[in-house]
Protein backbone atom coordinates (compact mmCIF):
# COMPACT_ATOMS: atom_id res chain seq x y z
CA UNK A 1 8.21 18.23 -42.69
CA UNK A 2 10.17 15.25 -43.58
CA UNK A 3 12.89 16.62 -45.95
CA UNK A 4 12.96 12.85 -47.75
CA UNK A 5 9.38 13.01 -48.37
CA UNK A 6 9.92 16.78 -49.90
CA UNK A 7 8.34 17.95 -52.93
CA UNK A 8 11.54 20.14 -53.38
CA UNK A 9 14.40 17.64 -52.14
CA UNK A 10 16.28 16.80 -55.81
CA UNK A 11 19.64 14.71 -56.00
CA UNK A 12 22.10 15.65 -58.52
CA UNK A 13 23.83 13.66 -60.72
CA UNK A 14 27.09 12.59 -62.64
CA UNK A 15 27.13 9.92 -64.90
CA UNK A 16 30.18 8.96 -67.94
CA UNK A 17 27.55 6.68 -69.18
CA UNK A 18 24.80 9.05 -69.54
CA UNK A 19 27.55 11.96 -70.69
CA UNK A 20 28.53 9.90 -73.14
CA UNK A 21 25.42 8.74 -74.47
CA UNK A 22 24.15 12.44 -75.20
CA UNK A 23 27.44 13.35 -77.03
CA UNK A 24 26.72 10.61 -78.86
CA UNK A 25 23.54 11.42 -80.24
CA UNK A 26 23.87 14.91 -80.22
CA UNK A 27 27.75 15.80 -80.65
CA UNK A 28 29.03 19.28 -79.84
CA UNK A 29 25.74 20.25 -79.22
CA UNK A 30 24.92 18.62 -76.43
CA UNK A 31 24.50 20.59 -72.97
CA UNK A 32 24.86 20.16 -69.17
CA UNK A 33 24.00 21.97 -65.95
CA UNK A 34 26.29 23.18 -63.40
CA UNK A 35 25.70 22.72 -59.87
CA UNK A 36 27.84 24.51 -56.71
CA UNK A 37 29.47 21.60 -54.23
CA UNK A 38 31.44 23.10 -51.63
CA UNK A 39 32.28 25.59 -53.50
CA UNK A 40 33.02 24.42 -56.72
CA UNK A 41 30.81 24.45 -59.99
CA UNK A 42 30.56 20.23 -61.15
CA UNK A 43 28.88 19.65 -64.08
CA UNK A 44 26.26 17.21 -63.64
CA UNK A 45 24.43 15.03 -65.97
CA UNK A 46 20.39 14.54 -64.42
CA UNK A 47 18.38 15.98 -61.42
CA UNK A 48 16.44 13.11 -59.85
CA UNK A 49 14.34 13.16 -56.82
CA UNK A 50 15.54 9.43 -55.59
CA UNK A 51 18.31 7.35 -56.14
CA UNK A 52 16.33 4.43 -57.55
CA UNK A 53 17.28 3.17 -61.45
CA UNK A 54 20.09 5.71 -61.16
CA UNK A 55 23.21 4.56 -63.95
CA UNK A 56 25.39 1.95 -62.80
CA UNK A 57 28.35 4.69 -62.73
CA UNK A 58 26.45 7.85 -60.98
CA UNK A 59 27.97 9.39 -58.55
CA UNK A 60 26.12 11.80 -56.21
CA UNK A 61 26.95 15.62 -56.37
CA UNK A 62 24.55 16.89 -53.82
CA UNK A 63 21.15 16.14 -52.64
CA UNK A 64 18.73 18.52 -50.88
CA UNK A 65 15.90 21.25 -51.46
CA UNK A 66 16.80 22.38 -54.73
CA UNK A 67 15.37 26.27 -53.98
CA UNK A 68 18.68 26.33 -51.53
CA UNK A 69 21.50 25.20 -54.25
CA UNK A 70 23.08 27.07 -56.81
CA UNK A 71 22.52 25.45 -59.98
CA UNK A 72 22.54 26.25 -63.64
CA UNK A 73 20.15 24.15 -65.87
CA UNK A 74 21.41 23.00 -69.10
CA UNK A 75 21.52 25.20 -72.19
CA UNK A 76 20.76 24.76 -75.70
CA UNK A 77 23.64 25.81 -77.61
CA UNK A 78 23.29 28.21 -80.67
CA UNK A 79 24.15 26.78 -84.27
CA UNK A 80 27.29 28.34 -85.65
């Protein structure tokens, strides 16, 4: 199977812009995922499954079938 034409192949994200924007609107509040590159946890900002109308800023974290990488999803964060 072609791994670009994968159901599971996702592309991870970083974006100021888009980091930015949801601290904007939602302030302390707002959450991100986690992803493992090389070793390290990077926080990332969207999952995507292509690289089209990606933010002019994104960077890419890591791309491939997401059941193989270590990721944690976003998480609402309790009200104090």
């Amino acid at each position: 199977m072609n791994d670009a034409k994968s159901m599971y192949n996702r592309i991870f994200i970083y974006s100021a812009e888009e980091e930015q924007r949801r601290m904007k609107v939602h302030g302390p509040k707002a959450s991100f995922g986690t992803v493992i590159c090389k070793g390290v946890p990077k926080r990332y900002t969207s999952i995507a499954t292509s690289t089209d109308n990606m933010p002019s800023d994104a960077l890419v974290l890591i791309k491939g079938d997401i059941r193989k990488i270590k990721y944690t999803a976003p998480s609402k964060k309790e009200e104090e």
